[in-house]
PDB file of N, CA and C in Angstrom:
ATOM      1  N   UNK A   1      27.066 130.579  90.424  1.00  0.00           N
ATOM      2  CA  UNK A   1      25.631 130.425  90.292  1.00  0.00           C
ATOM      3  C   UNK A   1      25.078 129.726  91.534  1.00  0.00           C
ATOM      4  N   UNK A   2      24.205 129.625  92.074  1.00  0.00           N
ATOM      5  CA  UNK A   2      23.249 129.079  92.642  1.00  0.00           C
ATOM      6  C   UNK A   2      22.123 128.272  92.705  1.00  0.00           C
ATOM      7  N   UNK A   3      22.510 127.402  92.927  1.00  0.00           N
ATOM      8  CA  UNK A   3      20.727 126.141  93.261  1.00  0.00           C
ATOM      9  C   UNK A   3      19.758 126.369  94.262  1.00  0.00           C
ATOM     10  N   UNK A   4      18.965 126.725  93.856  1.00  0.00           N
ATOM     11  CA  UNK A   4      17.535 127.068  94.445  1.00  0.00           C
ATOM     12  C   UNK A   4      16.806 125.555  95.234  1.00  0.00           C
ATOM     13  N   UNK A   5      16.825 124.882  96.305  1.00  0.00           N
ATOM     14  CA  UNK A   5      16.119 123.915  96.892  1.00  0.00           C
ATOM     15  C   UNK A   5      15.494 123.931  97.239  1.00  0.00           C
ATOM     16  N   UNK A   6      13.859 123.981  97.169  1.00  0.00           N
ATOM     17  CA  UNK A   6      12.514 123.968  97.542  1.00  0.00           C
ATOM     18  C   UNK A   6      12.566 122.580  98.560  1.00  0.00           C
ATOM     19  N   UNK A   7      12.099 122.833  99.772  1.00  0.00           N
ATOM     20  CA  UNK A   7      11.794 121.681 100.773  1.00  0.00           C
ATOM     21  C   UNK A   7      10.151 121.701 101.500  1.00  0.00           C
ATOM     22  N   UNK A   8      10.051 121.108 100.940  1.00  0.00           N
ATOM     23  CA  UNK A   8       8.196 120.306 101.595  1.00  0.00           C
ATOM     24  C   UNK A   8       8.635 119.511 102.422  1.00  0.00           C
ATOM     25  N   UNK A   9       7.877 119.853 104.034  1.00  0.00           N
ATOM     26  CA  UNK A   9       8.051 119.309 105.020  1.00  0.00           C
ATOM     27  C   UNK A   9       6.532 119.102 105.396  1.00  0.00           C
ATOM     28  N   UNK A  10       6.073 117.401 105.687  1.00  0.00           N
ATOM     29  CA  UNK A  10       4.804 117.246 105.780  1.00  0.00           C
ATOM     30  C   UNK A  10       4.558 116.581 106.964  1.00  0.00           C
ATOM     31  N   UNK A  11       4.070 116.239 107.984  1.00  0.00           N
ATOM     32  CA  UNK A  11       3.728 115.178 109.171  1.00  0.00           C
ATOM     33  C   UNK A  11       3.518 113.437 108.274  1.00  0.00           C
ATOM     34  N   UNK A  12       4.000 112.886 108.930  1.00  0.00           N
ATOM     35  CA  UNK A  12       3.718 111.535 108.905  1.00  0.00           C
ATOM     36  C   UNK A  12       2.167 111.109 108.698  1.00  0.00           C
ATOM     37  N   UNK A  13       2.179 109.494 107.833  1.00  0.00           N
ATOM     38  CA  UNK A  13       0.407 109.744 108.160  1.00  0.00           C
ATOM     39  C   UNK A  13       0.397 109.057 109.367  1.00  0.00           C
ATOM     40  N   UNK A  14      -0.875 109.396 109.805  1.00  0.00           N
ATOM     41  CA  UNK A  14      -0.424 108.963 111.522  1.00  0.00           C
ATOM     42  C   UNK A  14      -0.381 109.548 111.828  1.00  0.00           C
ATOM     43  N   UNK A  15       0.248 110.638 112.133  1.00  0.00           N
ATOM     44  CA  UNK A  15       0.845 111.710 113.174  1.00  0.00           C
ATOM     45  C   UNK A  15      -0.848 112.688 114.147  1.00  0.00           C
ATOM     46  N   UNK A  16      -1.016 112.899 114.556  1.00  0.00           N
ATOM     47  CA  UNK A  16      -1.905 114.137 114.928  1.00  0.00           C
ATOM     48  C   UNK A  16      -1.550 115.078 114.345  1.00  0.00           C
ATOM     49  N   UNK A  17      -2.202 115.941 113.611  1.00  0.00           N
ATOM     50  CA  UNK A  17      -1.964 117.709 113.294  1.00  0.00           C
ATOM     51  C   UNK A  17      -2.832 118.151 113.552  1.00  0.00           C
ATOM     52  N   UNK A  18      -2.694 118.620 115.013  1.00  0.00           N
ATOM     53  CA  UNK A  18      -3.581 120.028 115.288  1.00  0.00           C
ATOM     54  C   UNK A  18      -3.914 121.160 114.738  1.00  0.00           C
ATOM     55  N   UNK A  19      -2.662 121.337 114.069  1.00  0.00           N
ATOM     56  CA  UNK A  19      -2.987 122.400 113.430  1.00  0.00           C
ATOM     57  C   UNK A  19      -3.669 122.234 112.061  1.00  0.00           C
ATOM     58  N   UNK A  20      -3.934 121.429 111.784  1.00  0.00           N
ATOM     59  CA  UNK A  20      -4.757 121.082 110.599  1.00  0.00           C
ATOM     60  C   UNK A  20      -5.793 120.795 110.761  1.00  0.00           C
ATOM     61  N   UNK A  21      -6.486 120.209 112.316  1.00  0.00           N
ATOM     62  CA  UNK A  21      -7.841 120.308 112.528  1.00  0.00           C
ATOM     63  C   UNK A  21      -8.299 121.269 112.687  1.00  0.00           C
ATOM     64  N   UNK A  22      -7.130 122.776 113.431  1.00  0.00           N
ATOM     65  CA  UNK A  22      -8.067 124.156 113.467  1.00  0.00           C
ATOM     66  C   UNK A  22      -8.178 124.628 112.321  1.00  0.00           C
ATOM     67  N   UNK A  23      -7.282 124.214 111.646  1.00  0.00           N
ATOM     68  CA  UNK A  23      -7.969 125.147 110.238  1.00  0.00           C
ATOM     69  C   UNK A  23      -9.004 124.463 109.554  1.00  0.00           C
ATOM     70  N   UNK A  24      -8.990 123.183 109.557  1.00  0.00           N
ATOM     71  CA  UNK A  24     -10.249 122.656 108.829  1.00  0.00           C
ATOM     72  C   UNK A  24     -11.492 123.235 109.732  1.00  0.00           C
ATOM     73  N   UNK A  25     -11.565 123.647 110.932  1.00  0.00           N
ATOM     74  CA  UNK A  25     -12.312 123.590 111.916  1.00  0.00           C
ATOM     75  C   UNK A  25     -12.978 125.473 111.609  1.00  0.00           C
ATOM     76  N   UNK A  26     -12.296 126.207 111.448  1.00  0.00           N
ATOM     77  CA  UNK A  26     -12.082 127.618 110.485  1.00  0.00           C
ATOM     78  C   UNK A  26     -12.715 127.683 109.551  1.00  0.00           C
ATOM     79  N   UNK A  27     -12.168 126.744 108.389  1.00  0.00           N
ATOM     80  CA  UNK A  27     -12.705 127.035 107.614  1.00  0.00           C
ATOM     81  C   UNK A  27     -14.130 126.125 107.037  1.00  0.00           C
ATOM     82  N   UNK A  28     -15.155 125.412 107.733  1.00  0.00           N
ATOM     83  CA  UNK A  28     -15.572 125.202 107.769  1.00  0.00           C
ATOM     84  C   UNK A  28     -16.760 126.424 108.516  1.00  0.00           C
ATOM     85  N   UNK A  29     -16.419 126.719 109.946  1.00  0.00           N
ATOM     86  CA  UNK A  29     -17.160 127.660 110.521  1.00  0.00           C
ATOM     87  C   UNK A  29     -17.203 129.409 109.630  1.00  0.00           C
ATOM     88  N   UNK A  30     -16.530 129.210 108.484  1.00  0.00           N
ATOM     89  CA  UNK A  30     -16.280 129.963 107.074  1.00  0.00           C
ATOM     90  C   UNK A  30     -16.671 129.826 105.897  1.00  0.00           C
ATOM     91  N   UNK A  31     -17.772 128.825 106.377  1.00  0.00           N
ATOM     92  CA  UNK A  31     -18.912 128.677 105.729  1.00  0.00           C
ATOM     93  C   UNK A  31     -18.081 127.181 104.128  1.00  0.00           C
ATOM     94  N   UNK A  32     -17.002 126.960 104.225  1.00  0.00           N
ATOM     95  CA  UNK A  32     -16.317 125.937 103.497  1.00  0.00           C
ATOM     96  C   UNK A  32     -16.919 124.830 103.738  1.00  0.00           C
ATOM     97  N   UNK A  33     -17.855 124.316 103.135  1.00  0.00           N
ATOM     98  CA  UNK A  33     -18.579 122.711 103.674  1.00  0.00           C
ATOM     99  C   UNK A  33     -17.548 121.750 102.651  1.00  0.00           C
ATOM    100  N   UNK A  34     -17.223 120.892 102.754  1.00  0.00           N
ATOM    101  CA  UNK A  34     -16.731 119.888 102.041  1.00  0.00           C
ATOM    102  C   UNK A  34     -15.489 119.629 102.515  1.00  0.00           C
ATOM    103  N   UNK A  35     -15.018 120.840 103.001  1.00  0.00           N
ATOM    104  CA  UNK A  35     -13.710 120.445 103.073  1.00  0.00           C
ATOM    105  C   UNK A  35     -13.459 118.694 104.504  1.00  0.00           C
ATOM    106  N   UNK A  36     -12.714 118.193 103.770  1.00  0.00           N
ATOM    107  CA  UNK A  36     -12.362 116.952 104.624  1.00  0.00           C
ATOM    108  C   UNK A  36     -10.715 116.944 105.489  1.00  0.00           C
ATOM    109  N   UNK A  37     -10.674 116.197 105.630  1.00  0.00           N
ATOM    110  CA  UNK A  37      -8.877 116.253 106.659  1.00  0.00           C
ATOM    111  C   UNK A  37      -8.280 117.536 106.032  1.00  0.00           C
ATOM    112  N   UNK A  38      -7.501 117.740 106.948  1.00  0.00           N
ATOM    113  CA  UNK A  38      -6.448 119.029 106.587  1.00  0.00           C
ATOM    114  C   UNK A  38      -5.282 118.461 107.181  1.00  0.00           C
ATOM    115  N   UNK A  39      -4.220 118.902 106.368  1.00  0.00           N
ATOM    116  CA  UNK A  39      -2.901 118.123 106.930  1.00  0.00           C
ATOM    117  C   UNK A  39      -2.160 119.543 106.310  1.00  0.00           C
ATOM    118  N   UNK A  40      -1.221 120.133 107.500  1.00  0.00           N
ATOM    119  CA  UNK A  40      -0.399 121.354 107.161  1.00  0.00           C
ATOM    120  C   UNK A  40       1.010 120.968 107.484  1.00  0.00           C
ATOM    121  N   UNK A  41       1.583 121.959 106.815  1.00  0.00           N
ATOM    122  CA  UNK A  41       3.384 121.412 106.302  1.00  0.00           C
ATOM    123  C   UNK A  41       3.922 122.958 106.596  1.00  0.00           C
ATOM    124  N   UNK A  42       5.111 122.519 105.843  1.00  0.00           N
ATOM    125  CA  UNK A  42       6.061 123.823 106.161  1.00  0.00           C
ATOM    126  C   UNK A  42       6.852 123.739 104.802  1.00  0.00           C
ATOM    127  N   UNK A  43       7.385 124.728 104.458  1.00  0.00           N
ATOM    128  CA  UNK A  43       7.722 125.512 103.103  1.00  0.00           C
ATOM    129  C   UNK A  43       9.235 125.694 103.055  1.00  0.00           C
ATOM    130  N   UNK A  44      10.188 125.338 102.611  1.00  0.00           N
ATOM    131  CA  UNK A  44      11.190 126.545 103.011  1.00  0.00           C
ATOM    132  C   UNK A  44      12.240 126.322 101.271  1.00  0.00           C
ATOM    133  N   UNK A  45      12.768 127.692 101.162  1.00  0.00           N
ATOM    134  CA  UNK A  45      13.155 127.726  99.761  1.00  0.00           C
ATOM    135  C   UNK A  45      14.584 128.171 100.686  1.00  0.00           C
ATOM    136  N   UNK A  46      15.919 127.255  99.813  1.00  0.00           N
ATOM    137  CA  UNK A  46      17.200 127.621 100.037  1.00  0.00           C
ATOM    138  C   UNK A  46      18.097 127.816  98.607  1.00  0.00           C
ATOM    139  N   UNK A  47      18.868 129.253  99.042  1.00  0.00           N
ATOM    140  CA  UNK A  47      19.300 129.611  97.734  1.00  0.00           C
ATOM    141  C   UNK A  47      20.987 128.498  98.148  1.00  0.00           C
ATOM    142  N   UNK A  48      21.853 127.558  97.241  1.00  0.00           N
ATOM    143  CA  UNK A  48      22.969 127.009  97.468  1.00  0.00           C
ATOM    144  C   UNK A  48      23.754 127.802  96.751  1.00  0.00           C
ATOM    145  N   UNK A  49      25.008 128.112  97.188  1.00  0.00           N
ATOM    146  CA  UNK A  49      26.254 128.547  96.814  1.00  0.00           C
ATOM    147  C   UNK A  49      26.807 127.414  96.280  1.00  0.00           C
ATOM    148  N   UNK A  50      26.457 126.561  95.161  1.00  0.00           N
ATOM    149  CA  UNK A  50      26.581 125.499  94.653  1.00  0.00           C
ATOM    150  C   UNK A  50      26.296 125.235  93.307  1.00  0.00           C
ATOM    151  N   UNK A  51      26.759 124.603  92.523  1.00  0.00           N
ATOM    152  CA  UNK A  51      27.143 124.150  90.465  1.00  0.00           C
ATOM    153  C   UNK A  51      26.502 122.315  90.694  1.00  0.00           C
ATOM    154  N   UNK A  52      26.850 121.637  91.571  1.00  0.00           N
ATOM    155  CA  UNK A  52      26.451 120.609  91.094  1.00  0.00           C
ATOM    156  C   UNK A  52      25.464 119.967  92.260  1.00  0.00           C
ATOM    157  N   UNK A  53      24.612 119.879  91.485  1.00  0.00           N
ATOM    158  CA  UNK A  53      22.753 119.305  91.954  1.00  0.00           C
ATOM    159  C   UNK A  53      22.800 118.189  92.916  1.00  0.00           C
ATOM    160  N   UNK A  54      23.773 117.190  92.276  1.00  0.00           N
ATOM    161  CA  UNK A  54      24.593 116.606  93.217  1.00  0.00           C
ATOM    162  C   UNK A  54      24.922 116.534  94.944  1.00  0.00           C
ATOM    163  N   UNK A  55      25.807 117.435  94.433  1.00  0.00           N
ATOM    164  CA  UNK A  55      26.206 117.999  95.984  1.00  0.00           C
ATOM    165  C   UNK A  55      25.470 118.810  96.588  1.00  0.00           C
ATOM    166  N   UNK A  56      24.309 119.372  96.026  1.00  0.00           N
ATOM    167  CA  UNK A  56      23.493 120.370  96.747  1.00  0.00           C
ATOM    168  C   UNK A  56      22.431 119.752  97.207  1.00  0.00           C
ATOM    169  N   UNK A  57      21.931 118.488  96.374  1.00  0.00           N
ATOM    170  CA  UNK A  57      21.243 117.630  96.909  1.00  0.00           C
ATOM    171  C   UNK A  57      21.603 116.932  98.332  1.00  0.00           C
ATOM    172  N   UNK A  58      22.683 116.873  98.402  1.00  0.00           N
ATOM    173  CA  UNK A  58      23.120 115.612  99.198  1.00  0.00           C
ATOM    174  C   UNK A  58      23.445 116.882 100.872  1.00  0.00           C
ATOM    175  N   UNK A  59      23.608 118.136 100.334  1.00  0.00           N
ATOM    176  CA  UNK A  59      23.550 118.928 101.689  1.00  0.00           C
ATOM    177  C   UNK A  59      22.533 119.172 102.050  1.00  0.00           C
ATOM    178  N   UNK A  60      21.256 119.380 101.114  1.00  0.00           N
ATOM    179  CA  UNK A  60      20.323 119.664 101.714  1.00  0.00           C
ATOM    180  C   UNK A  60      19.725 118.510 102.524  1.00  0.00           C
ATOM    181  N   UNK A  61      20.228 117.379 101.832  1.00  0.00           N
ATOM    182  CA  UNK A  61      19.402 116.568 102.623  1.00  0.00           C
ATOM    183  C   UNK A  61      19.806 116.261 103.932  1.00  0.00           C
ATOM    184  N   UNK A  62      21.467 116.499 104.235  1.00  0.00           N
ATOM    185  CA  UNK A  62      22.003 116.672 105.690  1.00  0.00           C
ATOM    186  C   UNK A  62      21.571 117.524 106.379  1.00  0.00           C
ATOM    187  N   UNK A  63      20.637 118.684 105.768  1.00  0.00           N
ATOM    188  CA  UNK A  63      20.228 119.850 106.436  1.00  0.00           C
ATOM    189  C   UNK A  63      18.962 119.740 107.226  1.00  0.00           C
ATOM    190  N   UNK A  64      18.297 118.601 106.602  1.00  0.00           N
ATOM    191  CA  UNK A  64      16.579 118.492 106.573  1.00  0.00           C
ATOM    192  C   UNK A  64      17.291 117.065 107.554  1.00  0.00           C
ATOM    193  N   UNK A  65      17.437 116.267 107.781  1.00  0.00           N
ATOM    194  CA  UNK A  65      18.019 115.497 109.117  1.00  0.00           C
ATOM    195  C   UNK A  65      18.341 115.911 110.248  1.00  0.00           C
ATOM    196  N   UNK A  66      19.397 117.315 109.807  1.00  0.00           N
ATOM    197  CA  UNK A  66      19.606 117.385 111.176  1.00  0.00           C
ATOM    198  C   UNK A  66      18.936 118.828 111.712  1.00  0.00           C
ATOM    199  N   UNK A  67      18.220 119.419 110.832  1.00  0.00           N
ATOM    200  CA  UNK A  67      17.412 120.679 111.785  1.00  0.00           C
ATOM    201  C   UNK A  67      16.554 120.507 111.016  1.00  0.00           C
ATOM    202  N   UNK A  68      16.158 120.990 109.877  1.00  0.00           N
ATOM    203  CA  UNK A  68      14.523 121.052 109.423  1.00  0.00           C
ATOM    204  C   UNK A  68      13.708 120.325 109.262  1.00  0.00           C
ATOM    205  N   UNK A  69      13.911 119.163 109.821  1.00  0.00           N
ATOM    206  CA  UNK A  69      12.469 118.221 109.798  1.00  0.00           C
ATOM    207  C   UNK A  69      12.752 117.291 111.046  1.00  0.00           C
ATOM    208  N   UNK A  70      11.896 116.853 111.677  1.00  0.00           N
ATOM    209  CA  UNK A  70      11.872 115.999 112.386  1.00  0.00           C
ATOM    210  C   UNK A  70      11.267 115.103 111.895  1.00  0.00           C
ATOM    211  N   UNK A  71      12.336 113.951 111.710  1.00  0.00           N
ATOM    212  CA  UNK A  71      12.286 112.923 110.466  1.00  0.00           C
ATOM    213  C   UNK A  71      11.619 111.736 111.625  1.00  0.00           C
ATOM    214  N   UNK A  72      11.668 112.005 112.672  1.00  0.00           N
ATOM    215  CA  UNK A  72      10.294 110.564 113.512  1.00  0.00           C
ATOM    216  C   UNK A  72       9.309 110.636 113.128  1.00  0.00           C
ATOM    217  N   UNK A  73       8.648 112.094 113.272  1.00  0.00           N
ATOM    218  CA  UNK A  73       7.348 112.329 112.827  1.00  0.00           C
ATOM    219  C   UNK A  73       6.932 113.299 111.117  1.00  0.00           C
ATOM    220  N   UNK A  74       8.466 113.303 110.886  1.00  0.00           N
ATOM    221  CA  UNK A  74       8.014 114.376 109.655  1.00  0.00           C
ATOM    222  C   UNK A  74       8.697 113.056 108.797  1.00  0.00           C
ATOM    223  N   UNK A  75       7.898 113.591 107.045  1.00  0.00           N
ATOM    224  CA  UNK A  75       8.375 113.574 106.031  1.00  0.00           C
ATOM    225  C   UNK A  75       8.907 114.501 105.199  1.00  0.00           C
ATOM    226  N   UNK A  76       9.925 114.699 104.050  1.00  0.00           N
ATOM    227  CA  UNK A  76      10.114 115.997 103.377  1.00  0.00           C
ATOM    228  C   UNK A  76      10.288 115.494 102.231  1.00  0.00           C
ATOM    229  N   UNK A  77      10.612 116.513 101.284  1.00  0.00           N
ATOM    230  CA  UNK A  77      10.672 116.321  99.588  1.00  0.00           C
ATOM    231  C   UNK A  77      11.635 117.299  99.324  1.00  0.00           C
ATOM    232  N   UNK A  78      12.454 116.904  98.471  1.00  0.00           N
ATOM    233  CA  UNK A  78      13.364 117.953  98.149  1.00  0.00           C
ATOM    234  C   UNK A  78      13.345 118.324  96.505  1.00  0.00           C
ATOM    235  N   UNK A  79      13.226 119.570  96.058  1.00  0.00           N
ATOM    236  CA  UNK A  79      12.776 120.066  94.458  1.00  0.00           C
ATOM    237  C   UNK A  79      14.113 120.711  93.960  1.00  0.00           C
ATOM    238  N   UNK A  80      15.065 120.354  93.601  1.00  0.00           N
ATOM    239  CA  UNK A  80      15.950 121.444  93.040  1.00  0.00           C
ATOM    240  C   UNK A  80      15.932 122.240  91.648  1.00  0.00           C
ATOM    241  N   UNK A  81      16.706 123.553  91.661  1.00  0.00           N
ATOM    242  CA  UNK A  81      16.091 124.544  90.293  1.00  0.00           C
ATOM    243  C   UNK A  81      17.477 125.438  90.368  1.00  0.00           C
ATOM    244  N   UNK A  82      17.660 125.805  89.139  1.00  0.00           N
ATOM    245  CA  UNK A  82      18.737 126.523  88.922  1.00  0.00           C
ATOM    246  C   UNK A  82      18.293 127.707  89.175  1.00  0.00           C
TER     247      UNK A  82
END
């Protein structure tokens, strides 16, 4: 079976996100009034060749250290699902 790990990868607060001012900046000139800060992330779903939540936890989180997040300026969340 397999564990499904959902990872939310978000910027620090603090950080600059450009890319969250162009889209607020978008969707505003899109006629969106209200909208306030925009802060954009990154998504990523991993299927584990893995039984215990445990251990799938504890790789993903070696995974998100050492390539998918840049943990100076990023934060992440990790969701696991059978």
């Amino acid at each position: 079976t397999f564990v499904k790990a959902k990872v939310h990868i978000t910027l620090k607060p603090g950080v600059l996100d450009p890319q969250g001012r162009a889209i607020a900046h978008a969707l505003q000139q899109l006629g969106f009034d209200g909208v306030g800060d925009v802060r954009q992330g990154k998504y990523i779903e991993l299927d584990l060749a893995e039984t215990d939540k445990a251990r799938a936890r504890q790789a993903v989180e070696a995974m998100c250290t050492k390539l998918l997040a840049n943990t100076v300026i990023e934060n992440y969340t990790i969701d696991l699902a059978d």
